[in-house]
Protein backbone atom coordinates (compact mmCIF):
# COMPACT_ATOMS: atom_id res chain seq x y z
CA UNK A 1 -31.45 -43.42 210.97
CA UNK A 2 -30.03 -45.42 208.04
CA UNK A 3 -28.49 -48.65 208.64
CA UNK A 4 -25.77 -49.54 205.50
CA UNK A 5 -24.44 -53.34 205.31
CA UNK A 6 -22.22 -54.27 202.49
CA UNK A 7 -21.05 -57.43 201.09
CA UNK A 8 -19.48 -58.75 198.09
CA UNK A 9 -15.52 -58.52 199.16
CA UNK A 10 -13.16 -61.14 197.89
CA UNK A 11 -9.95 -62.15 196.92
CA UNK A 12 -9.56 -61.98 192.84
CA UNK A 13 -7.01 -62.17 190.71
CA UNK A 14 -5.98 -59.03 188.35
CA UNK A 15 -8.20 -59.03 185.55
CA UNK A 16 -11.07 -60.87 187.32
CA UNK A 17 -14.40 -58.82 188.23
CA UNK A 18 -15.97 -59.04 191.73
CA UNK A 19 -19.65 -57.13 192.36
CA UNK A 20 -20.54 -55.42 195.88
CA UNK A 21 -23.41 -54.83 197.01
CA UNK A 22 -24.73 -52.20 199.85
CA UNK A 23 -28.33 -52.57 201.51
CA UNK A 24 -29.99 -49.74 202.97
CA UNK A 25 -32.53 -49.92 205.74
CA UNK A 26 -34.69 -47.47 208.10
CA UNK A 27 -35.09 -43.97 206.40
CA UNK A 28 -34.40 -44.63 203.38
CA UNK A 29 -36.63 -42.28 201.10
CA UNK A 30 -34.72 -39.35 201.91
CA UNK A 31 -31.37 -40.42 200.48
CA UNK A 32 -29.84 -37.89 197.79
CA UNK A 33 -26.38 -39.53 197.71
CA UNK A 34 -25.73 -42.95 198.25
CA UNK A 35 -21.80 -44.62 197.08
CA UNK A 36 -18.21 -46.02 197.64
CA UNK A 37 -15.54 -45.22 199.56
CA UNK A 38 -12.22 -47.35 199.84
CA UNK A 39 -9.50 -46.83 201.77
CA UNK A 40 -6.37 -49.44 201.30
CA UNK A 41 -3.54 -49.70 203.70
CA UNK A 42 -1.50 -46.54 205.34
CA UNK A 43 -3.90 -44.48 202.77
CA UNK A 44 -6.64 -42.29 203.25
CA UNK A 45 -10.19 -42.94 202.41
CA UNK A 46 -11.05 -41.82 198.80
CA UNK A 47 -14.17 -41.52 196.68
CA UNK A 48 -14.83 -44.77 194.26
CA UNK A 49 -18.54 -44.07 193.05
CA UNK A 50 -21.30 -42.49 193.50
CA UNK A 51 -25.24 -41.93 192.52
CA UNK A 52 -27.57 -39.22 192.81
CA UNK A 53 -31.04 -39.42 193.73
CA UNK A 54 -31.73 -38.19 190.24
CA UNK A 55 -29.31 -40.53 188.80
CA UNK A 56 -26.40 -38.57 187.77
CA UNK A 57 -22.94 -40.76 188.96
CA UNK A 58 -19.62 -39.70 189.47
CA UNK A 59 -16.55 -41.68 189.28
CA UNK A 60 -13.04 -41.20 190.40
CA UNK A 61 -10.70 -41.30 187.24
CA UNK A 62 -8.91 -44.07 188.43
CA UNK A 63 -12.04 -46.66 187.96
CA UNK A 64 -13.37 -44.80 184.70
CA UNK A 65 -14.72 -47.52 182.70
CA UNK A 66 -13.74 -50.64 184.53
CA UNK A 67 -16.55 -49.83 187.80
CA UNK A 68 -19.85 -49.03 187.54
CA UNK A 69 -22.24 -47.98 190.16
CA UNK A 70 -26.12 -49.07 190.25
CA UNK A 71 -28.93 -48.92 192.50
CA UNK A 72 -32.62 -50.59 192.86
CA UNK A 73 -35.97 -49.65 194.24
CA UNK A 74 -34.56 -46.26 194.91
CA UNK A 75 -31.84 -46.17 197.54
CA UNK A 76 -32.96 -50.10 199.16
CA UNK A 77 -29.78 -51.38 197.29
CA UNK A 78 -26.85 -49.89 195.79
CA UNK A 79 -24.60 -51.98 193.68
CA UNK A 80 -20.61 -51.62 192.47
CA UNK A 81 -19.80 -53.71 189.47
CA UNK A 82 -16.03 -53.60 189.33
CA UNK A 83 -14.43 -54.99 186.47
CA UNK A 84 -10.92 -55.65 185.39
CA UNK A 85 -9.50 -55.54 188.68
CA UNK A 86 -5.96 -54.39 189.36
CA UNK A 87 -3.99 -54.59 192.93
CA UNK A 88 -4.11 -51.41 192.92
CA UNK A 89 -8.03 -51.78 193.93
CA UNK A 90 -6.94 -53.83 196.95
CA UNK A 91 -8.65 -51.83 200.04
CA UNK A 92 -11.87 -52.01 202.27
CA UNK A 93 -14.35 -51.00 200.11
CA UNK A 94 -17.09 -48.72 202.55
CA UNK A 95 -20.74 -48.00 201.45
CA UNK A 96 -21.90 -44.41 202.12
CA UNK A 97 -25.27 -43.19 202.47
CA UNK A 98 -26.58 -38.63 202.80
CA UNK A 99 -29.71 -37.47 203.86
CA UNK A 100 -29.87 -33.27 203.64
CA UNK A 101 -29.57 -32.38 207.26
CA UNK A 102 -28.54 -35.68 208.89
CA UNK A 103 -24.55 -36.82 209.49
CA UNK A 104 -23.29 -38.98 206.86
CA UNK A 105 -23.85 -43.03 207.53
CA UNK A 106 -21.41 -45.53 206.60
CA UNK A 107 -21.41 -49.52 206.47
CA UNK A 108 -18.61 -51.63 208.21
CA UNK A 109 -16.79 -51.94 205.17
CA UNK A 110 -15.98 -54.81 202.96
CA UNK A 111 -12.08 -56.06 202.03
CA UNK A 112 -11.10 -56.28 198.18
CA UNK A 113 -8.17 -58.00 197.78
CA UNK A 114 -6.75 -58.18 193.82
CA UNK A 115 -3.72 -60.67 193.86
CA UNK A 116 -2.38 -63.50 192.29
């Protein structure tokens, strides 16, 4: 098992930069994929960011160049740096976790709220 608990939510104003963090416990050393979700209100859950165990990361176009996704001692931590914040990035951010062969974990989500 993998246990995911984020932090880091806030409310910001547009143009300010928040940074969330996700810690991973239990089986860790098996992660391959480890990210962000968000999902804002009467909208579906979408992919933010992502890294590989290899490090490769994949963005969604909408956060190209204003997120960025990091991680430390392997797969303990995973970090979103998200910069230049819009209300459009209002939504509960949620912290993924895969492991080959096991259902996909998620954290109890963290609420991003951009407004002035």
């Amino acid at each position: 098992q993998v246990q995911l608990v984020e932090s880091g939510g806030d409310l910001v104003q547009p143009g300010g930069s928040l940074r969330l963090s996700c810690t991973a416990s239990g089986s860790i050393f098996d992660i391959n994929d480890m990210g962000w979700y968000r999902q804002a209100p009467g909208k579906a859950r979408v992919l933010v960011a992502e890294i590989f165990r290899g490090g490769l990361t994949n963005y969604a176009d909408s956060v190209k160049g204003r997120f960025a996704i990091s991680r430390e001692n392997a797969y303990s931590t995973v970090y979103l740096q998200m910069n230049s914040l819009e209300p459009e990035d209002t939504a509960v951010y949620y912290c993924f976790a895969d492991r080959r062969g096991f259902p996909r974990r998620w954290g109890q989500g963290t609420l991003v709220t951009v407004s002035s």
